[in-house]
Protein backbone atom coordinates (compact mmCIF):
# COMPACT_ATOMS: atom_id res chain seq x y z
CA UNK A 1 -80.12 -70.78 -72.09
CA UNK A 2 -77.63 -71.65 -69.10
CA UNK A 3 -80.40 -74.49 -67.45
CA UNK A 4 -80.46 -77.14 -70.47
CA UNK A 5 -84.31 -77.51 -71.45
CA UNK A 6 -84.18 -81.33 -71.02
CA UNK A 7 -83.04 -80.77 -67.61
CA UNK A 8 -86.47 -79.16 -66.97
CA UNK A 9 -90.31 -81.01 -67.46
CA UNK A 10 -93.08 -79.10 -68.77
CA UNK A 11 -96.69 -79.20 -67.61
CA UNK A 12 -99.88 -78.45 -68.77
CA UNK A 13 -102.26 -77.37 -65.43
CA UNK A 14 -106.00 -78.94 -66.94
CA UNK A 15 -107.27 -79.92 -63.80
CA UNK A 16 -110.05 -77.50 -62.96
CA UNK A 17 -113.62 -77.57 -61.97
CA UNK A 18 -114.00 -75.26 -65.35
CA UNK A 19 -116.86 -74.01 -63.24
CA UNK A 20 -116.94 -70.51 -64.74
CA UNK A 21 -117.38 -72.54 -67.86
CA UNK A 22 -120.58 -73.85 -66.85
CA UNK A 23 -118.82 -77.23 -65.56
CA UNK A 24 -117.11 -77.95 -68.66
CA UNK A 25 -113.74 -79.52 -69.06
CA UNK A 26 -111.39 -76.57 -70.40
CA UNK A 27 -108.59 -77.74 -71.60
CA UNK A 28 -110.49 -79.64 -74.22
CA UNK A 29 -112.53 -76.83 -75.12
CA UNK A 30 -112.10 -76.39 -79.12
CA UNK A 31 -109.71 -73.67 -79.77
CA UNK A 32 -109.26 -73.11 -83.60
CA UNK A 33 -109.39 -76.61 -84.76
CA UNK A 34 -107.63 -78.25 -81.50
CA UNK A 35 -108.53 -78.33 -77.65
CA UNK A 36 -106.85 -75.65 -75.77
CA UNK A 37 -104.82 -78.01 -73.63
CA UNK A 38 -102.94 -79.16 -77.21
CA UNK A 39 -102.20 -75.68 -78.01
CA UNK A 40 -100.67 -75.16 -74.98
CA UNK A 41 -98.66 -78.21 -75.11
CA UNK A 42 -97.54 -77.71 -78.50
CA UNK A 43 -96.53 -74.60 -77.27
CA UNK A 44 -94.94 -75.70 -74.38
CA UNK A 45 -92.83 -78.57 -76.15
CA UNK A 46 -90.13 -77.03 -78.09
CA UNK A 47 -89.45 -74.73 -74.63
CA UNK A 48 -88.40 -77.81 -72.61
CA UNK A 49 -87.87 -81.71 -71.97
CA UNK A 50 -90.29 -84.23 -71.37
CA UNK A 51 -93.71 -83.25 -71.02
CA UNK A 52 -96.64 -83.50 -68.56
CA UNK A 53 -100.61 -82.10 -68.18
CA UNK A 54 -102.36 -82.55 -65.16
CA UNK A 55 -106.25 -83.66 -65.30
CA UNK A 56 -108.85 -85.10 -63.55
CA UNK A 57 -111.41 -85.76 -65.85
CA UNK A 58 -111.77 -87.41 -69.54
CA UNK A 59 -108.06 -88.87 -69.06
CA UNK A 60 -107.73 -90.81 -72.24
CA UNK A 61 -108.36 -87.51 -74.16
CA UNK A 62 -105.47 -85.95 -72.66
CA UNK A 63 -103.16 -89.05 -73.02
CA UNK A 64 -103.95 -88.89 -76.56
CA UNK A 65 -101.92 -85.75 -76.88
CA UNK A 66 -98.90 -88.04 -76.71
CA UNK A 67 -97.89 -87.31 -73.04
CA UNK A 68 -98.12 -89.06 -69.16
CA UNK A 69 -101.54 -87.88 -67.29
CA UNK A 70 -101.41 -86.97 -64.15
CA UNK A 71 -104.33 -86.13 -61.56
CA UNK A 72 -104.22 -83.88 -58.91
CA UNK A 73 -102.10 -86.07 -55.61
CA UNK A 74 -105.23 -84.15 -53.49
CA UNK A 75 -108.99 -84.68 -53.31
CA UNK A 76 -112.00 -82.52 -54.47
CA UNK A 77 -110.01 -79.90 -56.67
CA UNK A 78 -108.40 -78.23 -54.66
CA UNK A 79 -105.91 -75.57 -56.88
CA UNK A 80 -103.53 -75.72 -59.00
CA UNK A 81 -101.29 -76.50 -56.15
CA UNK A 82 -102.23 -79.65 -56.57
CA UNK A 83 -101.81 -79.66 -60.04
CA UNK A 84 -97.71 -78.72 -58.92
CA UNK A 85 -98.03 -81.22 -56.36
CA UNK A 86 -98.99 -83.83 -58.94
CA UNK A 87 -96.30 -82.67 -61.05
CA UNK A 88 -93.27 -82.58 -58.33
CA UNK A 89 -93.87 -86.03 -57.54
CA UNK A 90 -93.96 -86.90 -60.85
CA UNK A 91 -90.91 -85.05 -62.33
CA UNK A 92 -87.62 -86.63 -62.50
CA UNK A 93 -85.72 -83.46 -64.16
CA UNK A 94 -84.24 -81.29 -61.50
CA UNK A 95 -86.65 -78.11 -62.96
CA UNK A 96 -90.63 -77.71 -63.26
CA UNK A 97 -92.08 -75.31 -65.60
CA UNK A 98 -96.31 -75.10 -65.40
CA UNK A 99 -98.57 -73.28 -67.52
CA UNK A 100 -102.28 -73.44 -67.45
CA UNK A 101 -104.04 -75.12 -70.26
CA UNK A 102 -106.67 -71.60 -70.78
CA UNK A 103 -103.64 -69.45 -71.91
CA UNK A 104 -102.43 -70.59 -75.50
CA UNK A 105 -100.74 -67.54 -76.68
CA UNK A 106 -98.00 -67.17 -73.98
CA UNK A 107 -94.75 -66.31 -75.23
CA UNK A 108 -92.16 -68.46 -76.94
CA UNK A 109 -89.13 -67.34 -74.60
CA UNK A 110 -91.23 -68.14 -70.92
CA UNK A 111 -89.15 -70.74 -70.45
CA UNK A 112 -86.09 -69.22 -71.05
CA UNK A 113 -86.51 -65.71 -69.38
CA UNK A 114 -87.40 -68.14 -66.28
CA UNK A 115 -84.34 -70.48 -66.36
CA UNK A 116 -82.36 -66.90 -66.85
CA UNK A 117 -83.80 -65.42 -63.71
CA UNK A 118 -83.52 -68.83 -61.71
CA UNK A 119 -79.77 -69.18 -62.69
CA UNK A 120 -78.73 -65.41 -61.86
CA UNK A 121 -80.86 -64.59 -58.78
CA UNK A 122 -80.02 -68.30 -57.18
CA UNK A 123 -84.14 -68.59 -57.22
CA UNK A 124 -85.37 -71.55 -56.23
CA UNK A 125 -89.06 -70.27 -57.97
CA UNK A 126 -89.27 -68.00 -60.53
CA UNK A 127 -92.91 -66.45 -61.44
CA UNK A 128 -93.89 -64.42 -64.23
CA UNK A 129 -95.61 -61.03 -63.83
CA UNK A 130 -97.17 -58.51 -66.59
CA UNK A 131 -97.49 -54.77 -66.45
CA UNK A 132 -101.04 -53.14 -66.03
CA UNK A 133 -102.38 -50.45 -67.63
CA UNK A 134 -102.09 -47.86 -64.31
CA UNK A 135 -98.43 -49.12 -64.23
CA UNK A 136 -98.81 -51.54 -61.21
CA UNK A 137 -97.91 -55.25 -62.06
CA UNK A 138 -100.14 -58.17 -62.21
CA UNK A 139 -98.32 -61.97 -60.69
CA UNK A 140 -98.79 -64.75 -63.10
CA UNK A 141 -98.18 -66.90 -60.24
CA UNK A 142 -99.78 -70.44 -62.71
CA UNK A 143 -96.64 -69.55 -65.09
CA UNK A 144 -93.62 -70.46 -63.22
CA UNK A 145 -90.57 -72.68 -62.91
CA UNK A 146 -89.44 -74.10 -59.71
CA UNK A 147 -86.94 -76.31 -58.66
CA UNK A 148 -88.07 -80.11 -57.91
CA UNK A 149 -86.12 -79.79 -54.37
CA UNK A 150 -89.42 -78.10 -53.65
CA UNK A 151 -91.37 -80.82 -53.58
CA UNK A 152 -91.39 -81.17 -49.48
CA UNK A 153 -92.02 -78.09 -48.70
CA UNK A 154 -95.13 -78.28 -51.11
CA UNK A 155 -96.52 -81.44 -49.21
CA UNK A 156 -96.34 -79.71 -45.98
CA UNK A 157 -98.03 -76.67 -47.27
CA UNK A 158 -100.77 -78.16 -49.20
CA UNK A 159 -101.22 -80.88 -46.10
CA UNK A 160 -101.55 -77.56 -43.97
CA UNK A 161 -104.05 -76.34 -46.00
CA UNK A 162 -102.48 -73.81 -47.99
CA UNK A 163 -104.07 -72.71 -51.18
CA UNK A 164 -102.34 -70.21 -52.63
CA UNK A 165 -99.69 -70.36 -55.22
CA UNK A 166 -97.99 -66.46 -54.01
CA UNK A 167 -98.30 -67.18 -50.87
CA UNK A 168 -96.12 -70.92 -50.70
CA UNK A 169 -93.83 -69.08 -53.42
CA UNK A 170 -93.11 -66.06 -51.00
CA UNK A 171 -92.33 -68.58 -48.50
CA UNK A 172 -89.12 -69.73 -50.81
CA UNK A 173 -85.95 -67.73 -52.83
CA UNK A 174 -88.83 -66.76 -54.85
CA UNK A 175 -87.73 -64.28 -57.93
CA UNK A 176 -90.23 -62.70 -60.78
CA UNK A 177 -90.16 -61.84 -64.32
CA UNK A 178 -91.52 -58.93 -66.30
CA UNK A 179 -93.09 -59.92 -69.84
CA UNK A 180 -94.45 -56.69 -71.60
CA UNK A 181 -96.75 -58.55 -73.47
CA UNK A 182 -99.75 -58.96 -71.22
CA UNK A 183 -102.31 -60.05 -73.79
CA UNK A 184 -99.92 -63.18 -74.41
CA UNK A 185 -101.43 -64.03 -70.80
CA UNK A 186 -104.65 -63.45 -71.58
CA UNK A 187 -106.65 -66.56 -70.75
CA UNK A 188 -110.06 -67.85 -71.59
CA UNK A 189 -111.96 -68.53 -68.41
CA UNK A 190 -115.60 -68.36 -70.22
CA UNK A 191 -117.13 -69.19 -73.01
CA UNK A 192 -117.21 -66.15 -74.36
CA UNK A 193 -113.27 -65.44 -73.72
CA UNK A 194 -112.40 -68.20 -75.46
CA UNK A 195 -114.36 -66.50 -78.10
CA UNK A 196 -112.39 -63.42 -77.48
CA UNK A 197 -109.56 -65.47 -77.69
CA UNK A 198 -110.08 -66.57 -81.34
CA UNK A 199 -111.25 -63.29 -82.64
CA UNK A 200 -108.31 -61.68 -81.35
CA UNK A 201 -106.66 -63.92 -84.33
């Protein structure tokens, strides 16, 4: 990989309502043994440097996976904008890679397909896309690496109101990747996907 990993910090987005989960705090929703957020860190680990998950609830459960907690920087859950938000300010690597805590299966090489694209295309955000089954493309716009120079533009966005992770992105070099694998996206929202989710094992 040309980008060294420890020159870029990994976090884990966990700070959701989890309202289509009946309120319920996701990333600590048991996942084969574990809480989702830990298989997504675990996950996430070997792919970079230092490590991060962004929460707003049941902190000391998260800090017991063995890495800093950070809440969203804005009020009343407002995106996972925040969650990047939380993380920029936080990050002292020049590169931020998120993932959301829901998705546990996503692949191995994200990290380094990202750092690829970053390097050649002079990106300064890089945002992973799968294909679709009538051959369109679907943005993965939670898994994505961005540089840390971002961080003011982000403030002045979010302060502005702006909610939407493709829409900031578009606003910067942005660049995209094409994994082929789309179930390794596939992310449990419900209860009953996270069933799906383990009987797809």
């Amino acid at each position: 990989m040309a980008i060294d990993k420890q020159d870029i910090t990994g976090l884990v987005l966990a700070g959701g309502r989890g309202s289509r989960m009946g309120g319920a705090d996701k990333g600590l929703q048991n996942h084969l043994g574990m809480p989702l957020a830990l298989h997504t860190l675990l996950r996430l680990a070997p792919q970079v440097g230092p490590t991060m998950v962004n929460a707003n609830r049941n902190l000391a459960a998260y800090e017991a996976m063995g890495s800093p907690v950070w809440p969203d920087a804005l009020p009343d859950y407002p995106g996972p904008l925040a969650g990047f938000l939380a993380g920029l300010e936080r990050c002292e690597t020049p590169y931020l890679v998120t993932v959301p805590c829901d998705t546990p299966n996503f692949p191995l090489d994200l990290v380094a397909r990202l750092a690829e694209a970053m390097e050649r295309d002079d990106a300064e955000i890089v945002i992973a896309t799968t294909p679709e089954p009538d051959g369109s493309v679907q943005v993965q716009p939670v898994f994505c690496m961005m540089r840390t120079t971002l961080l003011e533009s982000l403030v002045r966005a979010t302060t502005a109101g702006e909610r939407k992770i493709d829409r900031w992105a578009k606003q910067q070099r942005c660049s995209e990747v094409l994994f082929d694998d789309a179930d390794a996206f596939f992310n449990a929202n419900t209860l009953a996907e996270l069933q799906s989710l383990q009987d797809k094992r």
